[in-house]
PDB file of N, CA and C in Angstrom:
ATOM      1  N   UNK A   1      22.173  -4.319  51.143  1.00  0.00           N
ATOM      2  CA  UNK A   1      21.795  -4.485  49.744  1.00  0.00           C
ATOM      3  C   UNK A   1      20.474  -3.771  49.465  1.00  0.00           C
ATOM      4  N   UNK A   2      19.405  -3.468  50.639  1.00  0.00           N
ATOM      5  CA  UNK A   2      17.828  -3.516  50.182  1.00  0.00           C
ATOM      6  C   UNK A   2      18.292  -1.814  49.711  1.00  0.00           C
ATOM      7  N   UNK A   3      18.920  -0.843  50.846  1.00  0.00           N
ATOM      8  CA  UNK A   3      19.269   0.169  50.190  1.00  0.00           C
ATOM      9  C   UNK A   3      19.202   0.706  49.159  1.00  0.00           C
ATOM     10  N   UNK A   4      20.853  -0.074  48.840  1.00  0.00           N
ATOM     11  CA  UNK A   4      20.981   0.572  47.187  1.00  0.00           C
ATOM     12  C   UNK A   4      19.835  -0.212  46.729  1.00  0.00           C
ATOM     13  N   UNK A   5      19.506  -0.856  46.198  1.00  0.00           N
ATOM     14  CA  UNK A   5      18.150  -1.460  45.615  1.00  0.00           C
ATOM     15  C   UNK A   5      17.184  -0.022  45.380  1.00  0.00           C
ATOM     16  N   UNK A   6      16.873   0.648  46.767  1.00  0.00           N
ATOM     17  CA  UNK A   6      16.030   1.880  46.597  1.00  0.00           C
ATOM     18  C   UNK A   6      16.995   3.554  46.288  1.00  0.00           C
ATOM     19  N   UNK A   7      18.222   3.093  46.148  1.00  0.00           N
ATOM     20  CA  UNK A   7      19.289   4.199  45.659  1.00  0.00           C
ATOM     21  C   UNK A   7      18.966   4.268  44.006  1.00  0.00           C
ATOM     22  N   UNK A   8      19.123   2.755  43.900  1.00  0.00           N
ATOM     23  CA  UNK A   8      18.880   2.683  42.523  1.00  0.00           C
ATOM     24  C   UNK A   8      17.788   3.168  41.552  1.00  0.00           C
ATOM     25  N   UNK A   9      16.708   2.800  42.470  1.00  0.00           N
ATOM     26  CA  UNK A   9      14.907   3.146  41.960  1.00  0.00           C
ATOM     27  C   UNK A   9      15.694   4.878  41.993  1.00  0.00           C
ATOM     28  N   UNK A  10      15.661   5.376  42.939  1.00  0.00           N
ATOM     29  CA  UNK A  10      15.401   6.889  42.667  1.00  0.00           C
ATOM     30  C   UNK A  10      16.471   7.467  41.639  1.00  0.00           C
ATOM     31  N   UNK A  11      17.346   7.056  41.072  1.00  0.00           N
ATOM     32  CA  UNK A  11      18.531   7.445  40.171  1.00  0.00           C
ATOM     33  C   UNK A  11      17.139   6.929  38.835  1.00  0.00           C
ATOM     34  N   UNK A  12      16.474   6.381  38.776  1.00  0.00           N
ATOM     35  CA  UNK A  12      15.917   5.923  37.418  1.00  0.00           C
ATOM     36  C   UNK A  12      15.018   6.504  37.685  1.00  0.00           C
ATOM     37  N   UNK A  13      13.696   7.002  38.546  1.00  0.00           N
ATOM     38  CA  UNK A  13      13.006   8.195  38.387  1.00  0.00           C
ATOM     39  C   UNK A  13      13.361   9.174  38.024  1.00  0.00           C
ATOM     40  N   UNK A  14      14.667   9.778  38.866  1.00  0.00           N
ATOM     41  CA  UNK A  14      14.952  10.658  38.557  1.00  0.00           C
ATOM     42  C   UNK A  14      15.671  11.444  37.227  1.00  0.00           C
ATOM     43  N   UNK A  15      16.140   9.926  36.883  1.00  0.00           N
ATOM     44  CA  UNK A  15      16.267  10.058  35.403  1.00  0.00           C
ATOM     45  C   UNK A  15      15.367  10.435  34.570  1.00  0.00           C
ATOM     46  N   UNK A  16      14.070   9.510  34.776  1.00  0.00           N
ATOM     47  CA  UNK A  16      12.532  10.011  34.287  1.00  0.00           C
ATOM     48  C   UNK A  16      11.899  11.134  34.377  1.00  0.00           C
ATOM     49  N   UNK A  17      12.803  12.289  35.379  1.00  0.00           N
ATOM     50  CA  UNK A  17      12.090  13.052  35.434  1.00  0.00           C
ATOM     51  C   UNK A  17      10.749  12.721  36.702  1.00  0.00           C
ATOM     52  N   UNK A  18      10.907  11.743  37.131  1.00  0.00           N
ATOM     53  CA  UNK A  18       9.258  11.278  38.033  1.00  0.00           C
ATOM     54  C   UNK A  18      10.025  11.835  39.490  1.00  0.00           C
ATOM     55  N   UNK A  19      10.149  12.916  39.870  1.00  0.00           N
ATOM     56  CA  UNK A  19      10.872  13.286  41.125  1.00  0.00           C
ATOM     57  C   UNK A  19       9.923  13.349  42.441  1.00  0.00           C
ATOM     58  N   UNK A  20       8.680  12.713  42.490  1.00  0.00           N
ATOM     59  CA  UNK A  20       7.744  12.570  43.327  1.00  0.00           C
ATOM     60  C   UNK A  20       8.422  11.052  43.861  1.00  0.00           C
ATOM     61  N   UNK A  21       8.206  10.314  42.679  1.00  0.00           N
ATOM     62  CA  UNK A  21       8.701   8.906  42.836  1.00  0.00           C
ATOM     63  C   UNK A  21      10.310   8.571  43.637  1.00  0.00           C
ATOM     64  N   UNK A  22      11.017   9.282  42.970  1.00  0.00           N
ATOM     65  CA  UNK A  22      12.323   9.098  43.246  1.00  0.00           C
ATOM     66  C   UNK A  22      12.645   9.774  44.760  1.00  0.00           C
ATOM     67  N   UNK A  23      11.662  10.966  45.167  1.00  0.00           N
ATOM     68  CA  UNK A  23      11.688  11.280  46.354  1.00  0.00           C
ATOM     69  C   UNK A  23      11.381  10.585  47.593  1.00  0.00           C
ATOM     70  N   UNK A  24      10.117   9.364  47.413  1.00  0.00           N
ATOM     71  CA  UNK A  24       9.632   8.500  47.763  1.00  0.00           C
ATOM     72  C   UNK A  24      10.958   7.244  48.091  1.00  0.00           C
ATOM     73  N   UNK A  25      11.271   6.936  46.688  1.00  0.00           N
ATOM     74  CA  UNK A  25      12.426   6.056  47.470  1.00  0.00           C
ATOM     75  C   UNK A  25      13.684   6.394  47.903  1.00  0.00           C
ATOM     76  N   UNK A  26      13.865   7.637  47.800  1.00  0.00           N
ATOM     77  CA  UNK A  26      15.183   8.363  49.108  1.00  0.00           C
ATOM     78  C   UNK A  26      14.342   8.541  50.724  1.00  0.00           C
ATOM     79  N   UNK A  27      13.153   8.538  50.958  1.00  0.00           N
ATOM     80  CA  UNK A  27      12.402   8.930  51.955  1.00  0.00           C
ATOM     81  C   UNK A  27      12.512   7.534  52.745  1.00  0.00           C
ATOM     82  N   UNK A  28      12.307   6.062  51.759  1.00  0.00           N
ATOM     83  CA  UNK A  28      12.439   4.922  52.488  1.00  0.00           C
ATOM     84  C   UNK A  28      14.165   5.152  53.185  1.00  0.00           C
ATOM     85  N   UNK A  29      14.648   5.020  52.320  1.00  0.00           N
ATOM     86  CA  UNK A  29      16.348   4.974  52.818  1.00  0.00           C
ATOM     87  C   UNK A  29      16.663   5.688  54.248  1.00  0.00           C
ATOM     88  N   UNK A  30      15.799   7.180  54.493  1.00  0.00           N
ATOM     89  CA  UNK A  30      16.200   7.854  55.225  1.00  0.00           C
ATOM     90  C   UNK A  30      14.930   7.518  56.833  1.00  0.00           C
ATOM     91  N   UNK A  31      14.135   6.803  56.519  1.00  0.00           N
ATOM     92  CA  UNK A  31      13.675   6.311  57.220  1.00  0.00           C
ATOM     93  C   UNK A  31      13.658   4.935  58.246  1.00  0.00           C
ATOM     94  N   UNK A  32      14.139   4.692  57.256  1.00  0.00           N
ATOM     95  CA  UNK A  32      14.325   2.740  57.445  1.00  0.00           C
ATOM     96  C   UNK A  32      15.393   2.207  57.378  1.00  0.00           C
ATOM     97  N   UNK A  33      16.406   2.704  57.384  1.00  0.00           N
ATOM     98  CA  UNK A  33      18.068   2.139  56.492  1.00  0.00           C
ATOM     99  C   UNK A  33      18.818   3.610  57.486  1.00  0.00           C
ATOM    100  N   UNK A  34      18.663   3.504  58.354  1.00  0.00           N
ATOM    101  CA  UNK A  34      19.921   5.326  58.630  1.00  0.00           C
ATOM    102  C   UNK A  34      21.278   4.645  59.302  1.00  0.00           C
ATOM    103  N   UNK A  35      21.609   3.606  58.994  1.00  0.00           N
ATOM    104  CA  UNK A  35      22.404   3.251  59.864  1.00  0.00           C
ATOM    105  C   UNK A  35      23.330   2.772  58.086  1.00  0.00           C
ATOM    106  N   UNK A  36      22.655   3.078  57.391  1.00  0.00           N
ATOM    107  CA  UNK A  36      23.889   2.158  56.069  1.00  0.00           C
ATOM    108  C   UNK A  36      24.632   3.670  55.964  1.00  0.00           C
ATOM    109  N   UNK A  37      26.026   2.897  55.263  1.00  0.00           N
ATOM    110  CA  UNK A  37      26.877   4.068  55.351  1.00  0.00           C
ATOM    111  C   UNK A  37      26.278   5.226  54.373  1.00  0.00           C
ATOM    112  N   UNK A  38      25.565   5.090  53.496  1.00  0.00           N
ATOM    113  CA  UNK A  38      26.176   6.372  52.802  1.00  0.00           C
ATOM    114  C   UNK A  38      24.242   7.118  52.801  1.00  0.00           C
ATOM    115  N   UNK A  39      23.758   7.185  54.021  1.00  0.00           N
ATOM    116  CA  UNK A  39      22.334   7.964  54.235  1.00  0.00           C
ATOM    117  C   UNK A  39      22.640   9.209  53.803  1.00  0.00           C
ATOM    118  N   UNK A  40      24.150   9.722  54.275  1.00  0.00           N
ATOM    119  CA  UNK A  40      23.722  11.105  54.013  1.00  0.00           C
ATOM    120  C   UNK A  40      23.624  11.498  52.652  1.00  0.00           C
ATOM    121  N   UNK A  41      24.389  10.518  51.806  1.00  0.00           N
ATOM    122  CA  UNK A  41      24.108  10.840  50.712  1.00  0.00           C
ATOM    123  C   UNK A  41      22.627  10.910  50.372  1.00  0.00           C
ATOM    124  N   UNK A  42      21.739  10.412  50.752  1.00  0.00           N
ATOM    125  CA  UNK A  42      20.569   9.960  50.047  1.00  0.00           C
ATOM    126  C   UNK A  42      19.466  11.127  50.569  1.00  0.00           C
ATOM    127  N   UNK A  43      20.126  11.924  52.076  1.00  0.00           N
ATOM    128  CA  UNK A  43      19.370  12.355  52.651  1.00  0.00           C
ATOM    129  C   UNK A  43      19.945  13.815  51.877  1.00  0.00           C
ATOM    130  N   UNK A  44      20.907  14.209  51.470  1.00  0.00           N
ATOM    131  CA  UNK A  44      21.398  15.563  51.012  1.00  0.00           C
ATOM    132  C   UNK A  44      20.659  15.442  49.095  1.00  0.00           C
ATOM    133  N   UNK A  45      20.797  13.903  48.562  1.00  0.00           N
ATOM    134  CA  UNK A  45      19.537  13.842  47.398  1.00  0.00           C
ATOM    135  C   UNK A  45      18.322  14.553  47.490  1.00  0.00           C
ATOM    136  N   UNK A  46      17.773  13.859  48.534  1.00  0.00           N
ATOM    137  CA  UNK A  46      16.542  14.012  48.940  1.00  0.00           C
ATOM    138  C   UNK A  46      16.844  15.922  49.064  1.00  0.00           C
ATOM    139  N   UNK A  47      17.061  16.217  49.920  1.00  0.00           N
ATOM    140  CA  UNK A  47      16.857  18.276  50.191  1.00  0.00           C
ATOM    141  C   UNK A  47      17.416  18.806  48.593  1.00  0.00           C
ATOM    142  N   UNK A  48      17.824  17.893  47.994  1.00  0.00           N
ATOM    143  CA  UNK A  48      18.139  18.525  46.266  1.00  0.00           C
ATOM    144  C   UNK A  48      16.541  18.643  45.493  1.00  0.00           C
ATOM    145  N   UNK A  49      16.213  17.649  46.027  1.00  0.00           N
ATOM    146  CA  UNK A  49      14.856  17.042  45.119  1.00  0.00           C
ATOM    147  C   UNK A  49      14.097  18.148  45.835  1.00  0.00           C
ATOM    148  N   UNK A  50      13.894  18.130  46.818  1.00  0.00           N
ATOM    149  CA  UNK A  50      12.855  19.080  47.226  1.00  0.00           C
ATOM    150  C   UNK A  50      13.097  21.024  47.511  1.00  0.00           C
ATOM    151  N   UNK A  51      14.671  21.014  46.654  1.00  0.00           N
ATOM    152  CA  UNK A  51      14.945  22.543  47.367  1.00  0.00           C
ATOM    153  C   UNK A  51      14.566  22.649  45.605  1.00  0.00           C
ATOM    154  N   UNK A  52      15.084  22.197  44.521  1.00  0.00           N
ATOM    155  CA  UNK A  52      15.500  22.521  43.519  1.00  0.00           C
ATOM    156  C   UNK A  52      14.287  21.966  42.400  1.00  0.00           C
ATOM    157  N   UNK A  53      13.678  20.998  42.859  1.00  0.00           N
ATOM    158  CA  UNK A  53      12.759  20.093  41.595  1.00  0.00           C
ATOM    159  C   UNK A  53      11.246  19.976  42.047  1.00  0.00           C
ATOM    160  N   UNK A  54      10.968  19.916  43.440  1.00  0.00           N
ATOM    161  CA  UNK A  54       9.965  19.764  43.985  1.00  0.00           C
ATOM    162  C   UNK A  54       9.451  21.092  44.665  1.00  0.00           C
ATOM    163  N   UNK A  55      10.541  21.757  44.704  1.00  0.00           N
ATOM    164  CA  UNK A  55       9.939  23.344  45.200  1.00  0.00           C
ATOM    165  C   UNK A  55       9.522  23.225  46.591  1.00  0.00           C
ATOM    166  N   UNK A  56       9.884  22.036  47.472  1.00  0.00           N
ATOM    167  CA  UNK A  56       9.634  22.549  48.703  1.00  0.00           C
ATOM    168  C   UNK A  56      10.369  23.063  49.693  1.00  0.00           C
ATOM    169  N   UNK A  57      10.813  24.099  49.896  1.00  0.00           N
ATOM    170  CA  UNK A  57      11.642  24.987  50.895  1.00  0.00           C
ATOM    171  C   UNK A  57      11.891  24.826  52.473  1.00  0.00           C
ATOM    172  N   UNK A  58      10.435  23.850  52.776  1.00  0.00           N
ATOM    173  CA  UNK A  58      10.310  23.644  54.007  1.00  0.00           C
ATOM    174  C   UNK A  58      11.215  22.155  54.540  1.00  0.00           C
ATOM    175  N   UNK A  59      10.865  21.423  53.263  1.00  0.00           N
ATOM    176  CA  UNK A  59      11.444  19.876  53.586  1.00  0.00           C
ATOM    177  C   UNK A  59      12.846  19.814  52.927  1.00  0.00           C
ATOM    178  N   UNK A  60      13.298  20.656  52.162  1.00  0.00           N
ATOM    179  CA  UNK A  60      14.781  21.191  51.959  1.00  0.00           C
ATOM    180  C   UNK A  60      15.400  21.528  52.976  1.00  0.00           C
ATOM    181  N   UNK A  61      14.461  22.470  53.560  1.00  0.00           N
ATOM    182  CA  UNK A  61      15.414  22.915  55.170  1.00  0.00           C
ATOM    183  C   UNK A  61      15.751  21.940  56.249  1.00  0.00           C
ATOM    184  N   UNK A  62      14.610  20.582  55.763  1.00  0.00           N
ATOM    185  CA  UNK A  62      14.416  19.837  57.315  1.00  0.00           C
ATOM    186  C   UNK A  62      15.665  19.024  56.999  1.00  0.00           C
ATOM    187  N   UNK A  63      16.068  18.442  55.749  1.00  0.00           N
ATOM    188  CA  UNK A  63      17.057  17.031  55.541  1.00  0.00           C
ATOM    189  C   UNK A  63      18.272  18.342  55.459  1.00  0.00           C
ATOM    190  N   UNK A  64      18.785  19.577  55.044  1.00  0.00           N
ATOM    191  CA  UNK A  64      19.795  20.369  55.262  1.00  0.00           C
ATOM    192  C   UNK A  64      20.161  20.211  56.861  1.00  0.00           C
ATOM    193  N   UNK A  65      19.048  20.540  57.488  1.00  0.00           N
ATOM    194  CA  UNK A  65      19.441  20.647  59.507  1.00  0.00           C
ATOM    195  C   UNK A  65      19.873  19.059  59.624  1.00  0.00           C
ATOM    196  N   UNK A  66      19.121  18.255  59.010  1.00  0.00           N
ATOM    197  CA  UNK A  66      19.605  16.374  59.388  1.00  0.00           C
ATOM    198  C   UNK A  66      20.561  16.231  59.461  1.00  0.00           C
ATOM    199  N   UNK A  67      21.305  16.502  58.160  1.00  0.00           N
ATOM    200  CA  UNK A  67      22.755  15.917  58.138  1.00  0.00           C
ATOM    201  C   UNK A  67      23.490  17.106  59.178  1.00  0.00           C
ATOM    202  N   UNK A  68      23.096  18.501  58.955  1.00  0.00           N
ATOM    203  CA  UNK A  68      24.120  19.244  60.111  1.00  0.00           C
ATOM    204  C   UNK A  68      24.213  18.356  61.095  1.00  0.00           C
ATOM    205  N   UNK A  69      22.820  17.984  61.597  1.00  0.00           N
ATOM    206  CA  UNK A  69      23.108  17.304  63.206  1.00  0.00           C
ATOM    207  C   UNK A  69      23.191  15.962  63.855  1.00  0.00           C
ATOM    208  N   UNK A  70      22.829  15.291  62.242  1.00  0.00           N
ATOM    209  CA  UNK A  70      23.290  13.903  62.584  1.00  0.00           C
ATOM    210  C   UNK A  70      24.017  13.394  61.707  1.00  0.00           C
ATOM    211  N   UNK A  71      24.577  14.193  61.116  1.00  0.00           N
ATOM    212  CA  UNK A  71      25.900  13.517  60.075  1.00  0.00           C
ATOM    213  C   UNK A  71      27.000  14.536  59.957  1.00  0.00           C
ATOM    214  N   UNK A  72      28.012  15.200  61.119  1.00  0.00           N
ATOM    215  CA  UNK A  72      28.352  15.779  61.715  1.00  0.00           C
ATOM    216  C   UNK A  72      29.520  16.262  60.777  1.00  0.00           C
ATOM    217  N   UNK A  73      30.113  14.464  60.388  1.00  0.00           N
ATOM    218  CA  UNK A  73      31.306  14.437  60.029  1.00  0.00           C
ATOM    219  C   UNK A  73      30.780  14.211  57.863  1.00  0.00           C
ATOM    220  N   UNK A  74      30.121  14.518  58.004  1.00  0.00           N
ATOM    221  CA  UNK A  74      29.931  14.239  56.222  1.00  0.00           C
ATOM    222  C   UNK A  74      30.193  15.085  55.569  1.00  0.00           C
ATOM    223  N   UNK A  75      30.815  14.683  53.990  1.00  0.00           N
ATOM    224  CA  UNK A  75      31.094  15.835  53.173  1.00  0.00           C
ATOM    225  C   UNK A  75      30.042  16.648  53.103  1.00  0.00           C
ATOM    226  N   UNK A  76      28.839  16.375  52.640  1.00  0.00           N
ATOM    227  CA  UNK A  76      27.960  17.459  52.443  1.00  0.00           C
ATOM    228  C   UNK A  76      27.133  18.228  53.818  1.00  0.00           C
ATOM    229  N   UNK A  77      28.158  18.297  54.901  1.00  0.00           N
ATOM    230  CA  UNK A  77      28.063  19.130  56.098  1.00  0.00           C
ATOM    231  C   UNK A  77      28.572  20.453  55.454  1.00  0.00           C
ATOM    232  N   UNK A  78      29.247  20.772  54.867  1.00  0.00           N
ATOM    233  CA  UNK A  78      28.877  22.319  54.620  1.00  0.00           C
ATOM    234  C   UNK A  78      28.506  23.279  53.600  1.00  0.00           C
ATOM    235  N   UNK A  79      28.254  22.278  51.914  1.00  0.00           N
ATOM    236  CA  UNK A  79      27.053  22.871  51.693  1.00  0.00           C
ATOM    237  C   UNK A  79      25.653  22.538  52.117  1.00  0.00           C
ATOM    238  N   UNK A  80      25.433  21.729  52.610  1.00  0.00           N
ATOM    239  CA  UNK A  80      24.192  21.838  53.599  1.00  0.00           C
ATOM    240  C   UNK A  80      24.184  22.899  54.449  1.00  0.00           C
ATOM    241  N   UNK A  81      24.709  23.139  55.293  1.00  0.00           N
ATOM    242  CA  UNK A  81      25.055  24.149  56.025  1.00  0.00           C
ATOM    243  C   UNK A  81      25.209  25.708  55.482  1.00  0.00           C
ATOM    244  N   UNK A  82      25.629  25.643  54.540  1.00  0.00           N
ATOM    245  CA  UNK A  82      25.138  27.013  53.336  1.00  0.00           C
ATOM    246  C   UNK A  82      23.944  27.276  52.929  1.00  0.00           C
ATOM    247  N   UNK A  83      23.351  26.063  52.468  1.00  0.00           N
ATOM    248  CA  UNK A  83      22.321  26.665  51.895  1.00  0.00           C
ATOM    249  C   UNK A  83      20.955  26.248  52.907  1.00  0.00           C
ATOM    250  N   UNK A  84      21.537  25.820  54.336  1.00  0.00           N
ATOM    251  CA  UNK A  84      20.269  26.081  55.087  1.00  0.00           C
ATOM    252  C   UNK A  84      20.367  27.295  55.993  1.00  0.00           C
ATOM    253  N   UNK A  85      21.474  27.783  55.667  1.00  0.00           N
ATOM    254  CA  UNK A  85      21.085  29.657  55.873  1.00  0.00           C
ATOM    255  C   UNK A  85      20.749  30.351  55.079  1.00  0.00           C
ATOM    256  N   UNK A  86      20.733  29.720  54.027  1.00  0.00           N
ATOM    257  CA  UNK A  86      19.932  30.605  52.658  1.00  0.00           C
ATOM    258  C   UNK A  86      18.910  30.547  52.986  1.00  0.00           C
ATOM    259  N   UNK A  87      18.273  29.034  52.930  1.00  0.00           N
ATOM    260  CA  UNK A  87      16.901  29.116  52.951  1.00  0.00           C
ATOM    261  C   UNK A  87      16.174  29.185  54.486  1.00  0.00           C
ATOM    262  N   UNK A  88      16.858  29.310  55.820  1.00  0.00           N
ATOM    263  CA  UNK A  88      16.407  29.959  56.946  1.00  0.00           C
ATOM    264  C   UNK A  88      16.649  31.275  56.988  1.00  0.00           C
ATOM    265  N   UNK A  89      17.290  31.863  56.553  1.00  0.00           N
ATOM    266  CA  UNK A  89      17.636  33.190  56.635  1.00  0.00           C
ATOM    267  C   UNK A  89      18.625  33.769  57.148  1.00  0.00           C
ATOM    268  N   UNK A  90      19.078  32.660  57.735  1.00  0.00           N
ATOM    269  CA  UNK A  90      20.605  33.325  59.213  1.00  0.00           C
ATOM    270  C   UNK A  90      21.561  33.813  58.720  1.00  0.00           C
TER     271      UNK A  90
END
């Protein structure tokens, strides 16, 4: 339950536009919670927020490689996997 609780917060920042905030509570989820089913979702949020809204390229790349290698079997294994050869270069 505490999860979505913080799924929820970042869907209403991010609604707000407050994508610092909403990044913050996908960061708890992916820290503290990796065992609830749907992390990767929160963790492929999270590399949205920071490839596309937050402008960071570096921490886009890091949650893109996450799910490659620890969420093997997830849908967003291969656009993750796309666009962390975009933004590594391979």
């Amino acid at each position: 339950v505490i999860p979505f609780v913080y799924y929820l917060r970042f869907q209403v920042f991010e609604a707000k536009k407050d994508y610092q905030a909403a990044a913050e509570n996908l960061e708890v989820i992916v820290q503290n919670y990796s065992y609830a089913l749907w992390t990767d979702r929160a963790i492929y949020d999270l590399a949205l927020l920071y490839d596309y809204k937050l402008n960071n390229k570096a921490k886009a790349a890091e949650c893109y490689k996450k799910i490659l290698f620890d969420f093997q079997g997830s849908v967003f294994t291969e656009p993750s996997r796309k666009r962390y050869r975009e933004l590594s270069g391979i």
